[in-house]
Protein backbone atom coordinates (compact mmCIF):
# COMPACT_ATOMS: atom_id res chain seq x y z
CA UNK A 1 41.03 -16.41 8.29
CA UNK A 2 38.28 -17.70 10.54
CA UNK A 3 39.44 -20.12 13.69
CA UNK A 4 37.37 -22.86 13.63
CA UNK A 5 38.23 -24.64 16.18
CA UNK A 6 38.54 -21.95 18.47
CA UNK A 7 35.23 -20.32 17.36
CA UNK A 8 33.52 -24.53 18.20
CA UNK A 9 35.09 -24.36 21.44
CA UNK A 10 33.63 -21.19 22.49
CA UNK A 11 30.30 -22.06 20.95
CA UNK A 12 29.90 -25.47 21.11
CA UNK A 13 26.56 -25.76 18.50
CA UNK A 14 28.87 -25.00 15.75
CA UNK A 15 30.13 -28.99 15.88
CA UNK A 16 26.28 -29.81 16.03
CA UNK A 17 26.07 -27.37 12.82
CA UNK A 18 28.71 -29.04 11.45
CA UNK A 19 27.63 -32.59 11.65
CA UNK A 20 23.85 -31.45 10.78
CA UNK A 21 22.56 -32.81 14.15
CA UNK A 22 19.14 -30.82 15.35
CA UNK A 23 19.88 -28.01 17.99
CA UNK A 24 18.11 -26.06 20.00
CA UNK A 25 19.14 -22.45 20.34
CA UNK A 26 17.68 -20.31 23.51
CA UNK A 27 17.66 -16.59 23.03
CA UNK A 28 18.89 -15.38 26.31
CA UNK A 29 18.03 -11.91 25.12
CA UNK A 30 14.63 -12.28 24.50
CA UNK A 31 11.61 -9.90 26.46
CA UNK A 32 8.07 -10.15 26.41
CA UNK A 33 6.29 -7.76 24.02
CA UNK A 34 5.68 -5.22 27.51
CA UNK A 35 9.22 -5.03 28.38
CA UNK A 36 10.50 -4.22 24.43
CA UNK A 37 11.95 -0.50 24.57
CA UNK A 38 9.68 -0.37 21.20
CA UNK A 39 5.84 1.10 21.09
CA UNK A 40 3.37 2.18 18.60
CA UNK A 41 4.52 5.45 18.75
CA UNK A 42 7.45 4.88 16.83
CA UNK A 43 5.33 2.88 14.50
CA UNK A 44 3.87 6.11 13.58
CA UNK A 45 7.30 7.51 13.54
CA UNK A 46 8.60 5.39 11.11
CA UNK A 47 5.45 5.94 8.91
CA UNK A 48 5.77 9.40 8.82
CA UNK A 49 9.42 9.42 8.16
CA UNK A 50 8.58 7.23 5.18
CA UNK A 51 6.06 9.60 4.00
CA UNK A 52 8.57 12.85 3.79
CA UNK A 53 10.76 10.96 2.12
CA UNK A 54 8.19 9.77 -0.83
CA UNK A 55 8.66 13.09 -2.81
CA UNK A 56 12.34 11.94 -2.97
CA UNK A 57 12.01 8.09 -4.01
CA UNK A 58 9.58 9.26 -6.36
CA UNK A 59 12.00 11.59 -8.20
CA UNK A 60 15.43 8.73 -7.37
CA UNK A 61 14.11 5.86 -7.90
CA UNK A 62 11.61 5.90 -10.88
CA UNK A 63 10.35 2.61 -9.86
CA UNK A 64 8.29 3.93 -6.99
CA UNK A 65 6.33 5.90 -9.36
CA UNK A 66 3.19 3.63 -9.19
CA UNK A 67 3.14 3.45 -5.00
CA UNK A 68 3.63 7.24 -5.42
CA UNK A 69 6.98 7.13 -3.48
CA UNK A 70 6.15 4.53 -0.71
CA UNK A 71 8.25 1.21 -0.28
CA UNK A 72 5.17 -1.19 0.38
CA UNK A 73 4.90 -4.54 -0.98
CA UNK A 74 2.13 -6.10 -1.95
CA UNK A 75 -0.52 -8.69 -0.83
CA UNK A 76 -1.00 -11.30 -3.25
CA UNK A 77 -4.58 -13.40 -2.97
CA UNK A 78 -3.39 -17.31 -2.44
CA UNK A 79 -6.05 -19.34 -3.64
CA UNK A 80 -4.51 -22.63 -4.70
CA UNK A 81 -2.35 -22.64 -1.49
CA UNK A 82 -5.47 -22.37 0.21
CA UNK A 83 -6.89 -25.15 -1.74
CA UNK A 84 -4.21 -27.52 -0.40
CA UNK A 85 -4.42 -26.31 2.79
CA UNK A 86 -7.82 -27.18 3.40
CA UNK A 87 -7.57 -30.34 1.51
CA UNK A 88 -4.55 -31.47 3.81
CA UNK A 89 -5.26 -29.70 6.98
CA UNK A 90 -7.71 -30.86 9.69
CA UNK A 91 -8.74 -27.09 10.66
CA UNK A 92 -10.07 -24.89 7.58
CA UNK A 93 -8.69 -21.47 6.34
CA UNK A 94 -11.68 -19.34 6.64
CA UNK A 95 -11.64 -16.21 4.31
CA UNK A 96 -8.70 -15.67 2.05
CA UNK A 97 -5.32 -16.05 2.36
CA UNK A 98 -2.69 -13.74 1.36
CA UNK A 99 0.94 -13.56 0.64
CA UNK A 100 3.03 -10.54 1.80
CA UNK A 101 5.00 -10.67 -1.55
CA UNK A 102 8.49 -8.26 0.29
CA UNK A 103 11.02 -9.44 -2.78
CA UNK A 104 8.46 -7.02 -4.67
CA UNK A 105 9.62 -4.15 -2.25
CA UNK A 106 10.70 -1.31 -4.60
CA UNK A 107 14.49 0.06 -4.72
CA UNK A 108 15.30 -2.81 -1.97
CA UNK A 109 13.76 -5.86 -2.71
CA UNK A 110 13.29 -7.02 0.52
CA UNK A 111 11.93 -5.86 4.23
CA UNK A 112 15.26 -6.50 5.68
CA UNK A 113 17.01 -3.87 3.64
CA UNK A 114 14.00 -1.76 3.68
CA UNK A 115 14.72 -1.47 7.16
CA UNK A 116 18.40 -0.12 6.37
CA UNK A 117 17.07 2.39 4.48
CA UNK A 118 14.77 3.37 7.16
CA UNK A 119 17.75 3.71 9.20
CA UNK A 120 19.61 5.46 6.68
CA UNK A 121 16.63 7.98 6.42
CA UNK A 122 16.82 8.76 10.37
CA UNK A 123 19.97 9.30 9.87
CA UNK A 124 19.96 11.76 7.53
CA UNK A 125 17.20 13.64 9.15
CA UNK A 126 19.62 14.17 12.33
């Protein structure tokens, strides 16, 4: 079982959690974009991992027929919440506006577990 107390104590924004008071939580991990061990490179890397694995999905997971294999999600054109943007907002949305729709990821539903299986695939290619 989880101590409480112990675990407030130690962090003390739990008991401003607890009493739903506003906090304000610094990451003390946090880099600029330069300093990130992370570059475009393995952007591409990640793409092209995706893409060998598309035979595969295609033939495991029948719902990735239409995308031909490849977990995208897609972009759906928000016109009405445009609408009510411009109508309540003092700066206009110029051009459309789009909605990365992820819960319509195939096989995962999301881009958070679309990232596990990313790392699952890297894995497996090891």
């Amino acid at each position: 079982m989880i101590d409480v107390d112990a675990l407030s104590k130690k962090y003390p924004a739990i008991k401003q959690m607890q009493a739903y008071e506003p906090i304000f939580w610094k990451n003390l991990n946090y880099k600029k974009e330069a300093e990130l061990p992370v570059g475009v490179e393995h952007i591409f890397d990640a793409e092209a991992r995706f893409q060998r694995f598309a035979p595969y999905f295609e033939v495991a997971f029948p719902e990735t027929l239409p995308t031909h294999g490849i977990l995208e999600s897609p972009l759906l054109k928000m016109d009405k919440m445009k609408a009510v943007l411009n109508a309540e907002a003092q700066n206009q949305v110029k051009g459309d506006l789009y909605l990365k729709a992820d819960n319509y990821l195939p096989i995962s539903g999301s881009i958070k577990s679309r990232g596990g299986i990313y790392e699952v695939l890297k894995f497996a290619e090891k």
